[in-house]
Protein backbone atom coordinates (compact mmCIF):
# COMPACT_ATOMS: atom_id res chain seq x y z
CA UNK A 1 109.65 102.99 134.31
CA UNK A 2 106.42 104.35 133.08
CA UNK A 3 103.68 101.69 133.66
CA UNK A 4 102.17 100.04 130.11
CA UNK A 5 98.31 100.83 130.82
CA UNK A 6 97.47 98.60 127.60
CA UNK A 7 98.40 97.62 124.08
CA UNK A 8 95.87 98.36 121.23
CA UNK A 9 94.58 96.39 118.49
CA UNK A 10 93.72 99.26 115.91
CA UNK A 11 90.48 98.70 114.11
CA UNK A 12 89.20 97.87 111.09
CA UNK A 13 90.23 99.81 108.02
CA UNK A 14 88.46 102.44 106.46
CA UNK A 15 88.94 105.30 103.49
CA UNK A 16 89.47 108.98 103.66
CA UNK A 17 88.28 110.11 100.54
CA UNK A 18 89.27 107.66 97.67
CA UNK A 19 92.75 107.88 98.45
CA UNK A 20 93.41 106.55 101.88
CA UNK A 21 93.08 103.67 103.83
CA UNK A 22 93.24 104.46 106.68
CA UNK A 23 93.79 102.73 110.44
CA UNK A 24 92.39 105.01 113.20
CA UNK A 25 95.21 104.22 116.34
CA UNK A 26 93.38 106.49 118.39
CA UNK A 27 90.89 109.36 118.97
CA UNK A 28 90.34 112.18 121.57
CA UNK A 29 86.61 110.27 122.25
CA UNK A 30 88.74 107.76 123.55
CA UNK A 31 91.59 108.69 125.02
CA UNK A 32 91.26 112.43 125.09
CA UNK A 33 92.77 112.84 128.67
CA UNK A 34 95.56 109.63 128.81
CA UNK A 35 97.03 111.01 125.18
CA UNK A 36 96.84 115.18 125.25
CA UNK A 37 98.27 117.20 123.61
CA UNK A 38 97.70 114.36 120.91
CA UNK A 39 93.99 114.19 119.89
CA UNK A 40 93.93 111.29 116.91
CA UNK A 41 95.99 109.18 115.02
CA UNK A 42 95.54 107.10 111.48
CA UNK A 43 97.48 105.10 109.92
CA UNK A 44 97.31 105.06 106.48
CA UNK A 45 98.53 101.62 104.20
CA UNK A 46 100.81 99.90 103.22
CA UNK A 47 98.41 99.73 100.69
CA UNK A 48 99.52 99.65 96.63
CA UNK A 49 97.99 101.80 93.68
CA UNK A 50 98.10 100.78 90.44
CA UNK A 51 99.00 103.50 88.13
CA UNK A 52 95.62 106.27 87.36
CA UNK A 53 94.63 109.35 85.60
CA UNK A 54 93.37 111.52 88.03
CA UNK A 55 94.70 111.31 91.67
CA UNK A 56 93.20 109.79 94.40
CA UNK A 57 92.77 111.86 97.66
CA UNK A 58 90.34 114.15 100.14
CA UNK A 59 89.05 117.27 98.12
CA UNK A 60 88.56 120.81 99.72
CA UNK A 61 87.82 120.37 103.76
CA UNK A 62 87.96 122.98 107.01
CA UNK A 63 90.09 122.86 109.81
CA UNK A 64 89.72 124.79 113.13
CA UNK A 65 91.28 124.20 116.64
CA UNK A 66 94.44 121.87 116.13
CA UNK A 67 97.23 121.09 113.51
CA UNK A 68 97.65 118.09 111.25
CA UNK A 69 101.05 116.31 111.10
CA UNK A 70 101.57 114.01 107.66
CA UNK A 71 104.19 111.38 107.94
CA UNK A 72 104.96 110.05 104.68
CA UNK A 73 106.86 106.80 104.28
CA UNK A 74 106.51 105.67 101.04
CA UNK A 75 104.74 107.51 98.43
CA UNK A 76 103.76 111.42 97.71
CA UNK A 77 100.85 113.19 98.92
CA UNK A 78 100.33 116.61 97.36
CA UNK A 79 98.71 119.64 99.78
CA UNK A 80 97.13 123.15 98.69
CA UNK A 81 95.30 125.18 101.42
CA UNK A 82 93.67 128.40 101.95
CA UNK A 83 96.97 130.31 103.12
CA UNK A 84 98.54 129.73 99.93
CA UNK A 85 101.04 127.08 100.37
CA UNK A 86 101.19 123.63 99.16
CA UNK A 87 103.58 121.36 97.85
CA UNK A 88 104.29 117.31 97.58
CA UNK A 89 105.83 115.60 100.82
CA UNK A 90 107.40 112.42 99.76
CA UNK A 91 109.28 109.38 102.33
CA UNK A 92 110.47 110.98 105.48
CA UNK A 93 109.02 114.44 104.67
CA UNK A 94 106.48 116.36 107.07
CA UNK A 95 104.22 118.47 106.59
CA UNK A 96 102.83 120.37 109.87
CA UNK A 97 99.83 122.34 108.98
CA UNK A 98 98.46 124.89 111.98
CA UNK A 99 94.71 125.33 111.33
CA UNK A 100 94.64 127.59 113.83
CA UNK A 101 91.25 129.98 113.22
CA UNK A 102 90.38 128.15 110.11
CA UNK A 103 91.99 126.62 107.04
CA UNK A 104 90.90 124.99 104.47
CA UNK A 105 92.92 122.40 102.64
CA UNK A 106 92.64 119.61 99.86
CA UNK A 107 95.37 116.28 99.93
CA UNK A 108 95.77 114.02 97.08
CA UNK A 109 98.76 111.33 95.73
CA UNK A 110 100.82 113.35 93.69
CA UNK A 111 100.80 113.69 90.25
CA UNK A 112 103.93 111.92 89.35
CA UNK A 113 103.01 108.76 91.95
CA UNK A 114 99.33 108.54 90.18
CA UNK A 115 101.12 108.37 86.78
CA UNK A 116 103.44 105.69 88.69
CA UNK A 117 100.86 103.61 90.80
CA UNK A 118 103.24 102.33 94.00
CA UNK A 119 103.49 101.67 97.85
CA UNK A 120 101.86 104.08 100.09
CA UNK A 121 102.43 104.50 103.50
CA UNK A 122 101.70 107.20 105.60
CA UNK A 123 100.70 108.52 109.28
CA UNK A 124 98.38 112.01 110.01
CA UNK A 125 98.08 113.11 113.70
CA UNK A 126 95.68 115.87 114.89
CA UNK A 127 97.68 117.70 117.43
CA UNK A 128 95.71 119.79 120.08
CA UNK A 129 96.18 124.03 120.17
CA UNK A 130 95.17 125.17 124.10
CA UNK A 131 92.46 127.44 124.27
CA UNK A 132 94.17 130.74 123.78
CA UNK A 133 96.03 129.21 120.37
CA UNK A 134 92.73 127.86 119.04
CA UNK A 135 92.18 130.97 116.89
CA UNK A 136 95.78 131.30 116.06
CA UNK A 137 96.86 132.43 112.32
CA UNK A 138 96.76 129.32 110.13
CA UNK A 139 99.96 128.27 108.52
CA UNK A 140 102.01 125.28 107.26
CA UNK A 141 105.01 123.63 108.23
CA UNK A 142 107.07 122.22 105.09
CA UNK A 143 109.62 120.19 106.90
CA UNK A 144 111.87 118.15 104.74
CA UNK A 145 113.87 115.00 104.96
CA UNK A 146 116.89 116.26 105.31
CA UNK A 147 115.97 118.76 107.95
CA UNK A 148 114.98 115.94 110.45
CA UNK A 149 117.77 115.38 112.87
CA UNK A 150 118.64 111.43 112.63
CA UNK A 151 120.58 110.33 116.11
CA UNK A 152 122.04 107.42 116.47
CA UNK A 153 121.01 105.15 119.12
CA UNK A 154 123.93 103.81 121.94
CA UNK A 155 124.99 100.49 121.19
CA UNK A 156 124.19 100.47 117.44
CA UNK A 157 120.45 99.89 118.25
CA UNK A 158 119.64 101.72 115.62
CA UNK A 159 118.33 105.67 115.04
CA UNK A 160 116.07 108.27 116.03
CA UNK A 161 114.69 110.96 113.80
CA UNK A 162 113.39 114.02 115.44
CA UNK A 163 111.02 115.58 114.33
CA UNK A 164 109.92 117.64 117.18
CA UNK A 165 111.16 118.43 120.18
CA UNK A 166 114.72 117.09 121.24
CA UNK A 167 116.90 114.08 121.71
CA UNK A 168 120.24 113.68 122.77
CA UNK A 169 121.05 117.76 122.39
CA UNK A 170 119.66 117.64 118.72
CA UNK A 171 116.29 119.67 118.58
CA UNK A 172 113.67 118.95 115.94
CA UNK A 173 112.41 121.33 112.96
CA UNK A 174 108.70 121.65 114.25
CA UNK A 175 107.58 124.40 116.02
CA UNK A 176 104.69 123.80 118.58
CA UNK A 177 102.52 125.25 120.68
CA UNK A 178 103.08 123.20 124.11
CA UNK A 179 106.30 120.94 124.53
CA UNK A 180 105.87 117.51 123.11
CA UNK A 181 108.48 115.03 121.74
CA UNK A 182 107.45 113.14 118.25
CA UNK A 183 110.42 110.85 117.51
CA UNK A 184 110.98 108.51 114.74
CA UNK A 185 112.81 105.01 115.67
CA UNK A 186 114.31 102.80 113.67
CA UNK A 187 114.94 99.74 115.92
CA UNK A 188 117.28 96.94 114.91
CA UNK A 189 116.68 93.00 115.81
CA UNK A 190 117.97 91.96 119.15
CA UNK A 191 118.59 95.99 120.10
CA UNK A 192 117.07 97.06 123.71
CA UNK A 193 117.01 101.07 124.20
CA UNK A 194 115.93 103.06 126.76
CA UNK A 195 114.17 106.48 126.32
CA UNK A 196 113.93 109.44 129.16
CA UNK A 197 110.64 110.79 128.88
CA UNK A 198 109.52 113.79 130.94
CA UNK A 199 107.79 112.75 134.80
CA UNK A 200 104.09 113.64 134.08
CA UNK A 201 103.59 113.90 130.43
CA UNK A 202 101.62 111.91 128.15
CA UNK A 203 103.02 108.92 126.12
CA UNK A 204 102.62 106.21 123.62
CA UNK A 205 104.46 104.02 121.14
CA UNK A 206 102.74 103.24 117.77
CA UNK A 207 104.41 100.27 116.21
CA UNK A 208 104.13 100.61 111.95
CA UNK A 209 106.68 97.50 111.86
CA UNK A 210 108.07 94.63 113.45
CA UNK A 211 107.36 93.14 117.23
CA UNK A 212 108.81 94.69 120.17
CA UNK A 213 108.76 94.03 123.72
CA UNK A 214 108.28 97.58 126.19
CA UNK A 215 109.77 97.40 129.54
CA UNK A 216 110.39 93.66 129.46
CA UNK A 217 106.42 92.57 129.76
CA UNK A 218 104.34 93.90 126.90
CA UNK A 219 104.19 92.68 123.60
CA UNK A 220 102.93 95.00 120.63
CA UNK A 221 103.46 93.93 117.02
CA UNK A 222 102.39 95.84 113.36
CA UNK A 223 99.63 98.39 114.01
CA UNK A 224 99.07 98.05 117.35
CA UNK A 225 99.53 101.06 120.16
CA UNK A 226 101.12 101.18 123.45
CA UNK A 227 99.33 103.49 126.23
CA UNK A 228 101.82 104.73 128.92
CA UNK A 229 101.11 106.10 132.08
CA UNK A 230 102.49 109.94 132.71
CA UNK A 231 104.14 108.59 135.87
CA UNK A 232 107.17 107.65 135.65
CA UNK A 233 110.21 108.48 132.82
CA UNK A 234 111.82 105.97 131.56
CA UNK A 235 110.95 103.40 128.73
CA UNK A 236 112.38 100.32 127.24
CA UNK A 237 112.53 98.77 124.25
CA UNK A 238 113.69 95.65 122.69
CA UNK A 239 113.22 95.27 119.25
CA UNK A 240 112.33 91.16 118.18
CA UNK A 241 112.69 92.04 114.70
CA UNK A 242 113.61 95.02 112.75
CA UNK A 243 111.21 97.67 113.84
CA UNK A 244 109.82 101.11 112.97
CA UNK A 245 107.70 102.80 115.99
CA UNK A 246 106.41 106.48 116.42
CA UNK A 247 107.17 107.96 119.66
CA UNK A 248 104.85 110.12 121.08
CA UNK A 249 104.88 112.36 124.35
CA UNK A 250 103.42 115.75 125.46
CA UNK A 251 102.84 117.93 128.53
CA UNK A 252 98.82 117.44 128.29
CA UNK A 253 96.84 120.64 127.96
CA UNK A 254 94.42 120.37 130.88
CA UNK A 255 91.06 121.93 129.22
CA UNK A 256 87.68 120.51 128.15
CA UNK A 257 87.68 119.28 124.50
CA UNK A 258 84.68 118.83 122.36
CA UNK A 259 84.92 118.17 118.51
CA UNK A 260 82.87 117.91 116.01
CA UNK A 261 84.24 116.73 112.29
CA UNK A 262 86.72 118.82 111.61
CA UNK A 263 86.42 121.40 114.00
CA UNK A 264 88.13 120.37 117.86
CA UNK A 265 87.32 123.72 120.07
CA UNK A 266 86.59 123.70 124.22
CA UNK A 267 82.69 124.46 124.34
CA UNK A 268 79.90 123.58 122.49
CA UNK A 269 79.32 127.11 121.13
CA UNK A 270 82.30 127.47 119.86
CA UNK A 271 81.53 124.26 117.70
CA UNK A 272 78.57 126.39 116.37
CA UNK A 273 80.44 129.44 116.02
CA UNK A 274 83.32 127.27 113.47
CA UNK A 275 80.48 125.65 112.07
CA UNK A 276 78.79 128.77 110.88
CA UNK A 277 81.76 130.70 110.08
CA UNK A 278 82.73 128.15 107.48
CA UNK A 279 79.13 127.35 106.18
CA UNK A 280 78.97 131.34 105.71
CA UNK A 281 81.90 131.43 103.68
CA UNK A 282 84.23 133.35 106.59
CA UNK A 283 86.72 130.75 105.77
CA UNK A 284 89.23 131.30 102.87
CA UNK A 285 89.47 130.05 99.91
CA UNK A 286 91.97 127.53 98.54
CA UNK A 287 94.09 129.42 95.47
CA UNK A 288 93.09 128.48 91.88
């Protein structure tokens, strides 16, 4: 079994932009080498919106070094960026955006769920590039609900959705740069499932809902992260309740990371350079 090193409390809530509230599982400052390829993760909501006339959201920002992945779970978020594509990702859609060189990209609720007010619920994780990606094209991964694999689990413990990597012979939609697994579970009450997980990678389990109990000795319940060590393959999972956890594992890139904002890159200098390029207008422009 791979060890549990800890379980999480995430902290305190804040907003990104005037749109999301948002729960900050981890960060690269933190956890940088236990969780490569996989440099942050926030969870935004549940949170309700009453109905508005303009939608709430994060206005034009730069990218460079990694990729965003949106997880929406209830609600819409709307996305335009600076390679031309856009679009509105609504509950189990993905969007996987490569910013790569540079992007620049703008997220708000959708029009239709501002007019509507509602439940929002949603996860963004910054995935790492290695150092000879980091200036890669940008582009955008529009991944769809009904392109997500959905597996059922042995012993009607309920289903996995993949979204990348592979499970069970079905192979996720995302394309990435290093081999990771991100896999959605949907855990029923009572239900215990195992999950073979690659000797040396990286892993953790973010739990959005429920209580479960990992390898027969750690607790986690809502909004709370479970750290595993790379040793090891195998993890279990009984589900107290009914339960929705993300899944995460990844061969870790081995290279330095420093960040700064938006901008994740392997030296200093090449902090400055992003920095530079995008307050001298080398980035493009979003589309009017």
């Amino acid at each position: 079994m791979k060890k549990v090193i800890h379980v999480s409390d995430a902290p305190r809530p804040h907003w990104v932009g005037d749109g999301f509230p948002v729960r900050s599982m981890f960060s690269y400052h933190s956890h940088g080498k236990q969780l490569s390829p996989f440099l942050l993760l926030d969870y935004a909501g549940p949170a309700e919106f009453e109905a508005a006339d303009h939608p709430p959201g994060v206005g034009s920002h730069p990218h460079r070094g990694f990729e965003t992945v949106t997880i929406v779970y209830k609600g819409e978020v709307e996305h335009r960026d600076s390679t031309g594509k856009g679009g509105v990702i609504g509950p189990g859609d993905v969007q996987w955006m490569t910013a790569g060189s540079g992007i620049l990209h703008q997220e708000f609720h959708s029009e239709e769920f501002t007019r509507t007010g509602g439940a929002l619920e949603m996860v963004q994780l910054w995935v790492n590039l290695p150092a000879k990606d980091k200036m890669a094209a940008p582009g955008y991964q529009a991944i769809v609900n009904n392109d997500i694999p959905v597996v059922a689990l042995p012993n009607d413990a309920g289903s996995l959705r993949v979204i990348a990597g592979d499970y069970d012979g079905r192979a996720g939609p995302a394309h990435t740069f290093t081999p990771m697994q991100v896999w959605d579970l949907k855990l029923k009450q009572g239900s215990t499932s195992e999950f073979t997980l690659p000797e040396g990678w990286n892993s953790a389990l973010i739990v959005l809902h429920g209580t479960v109990l990992v390898n027969g000795n750690s607790v986690a319940r809502e909004a709370q992260m479970v750290l595993l060590d790379s040793a090891g393959s195998k993890v279990a999972i009984e589900a107290n309740n009914d339960a929705v956890v993300l899944l995460l594992s990844g061969e870790p890139i081995d290279e330095e990371i420093v960040g700064h904002g938006p901008f994740v890159m392997n030296t200093q200098a090449e902090i400055i350079q992003a920095i530079d390029d995008f307050n001298s207008g080398r980035f493009a422009q979003i589309p009017a």
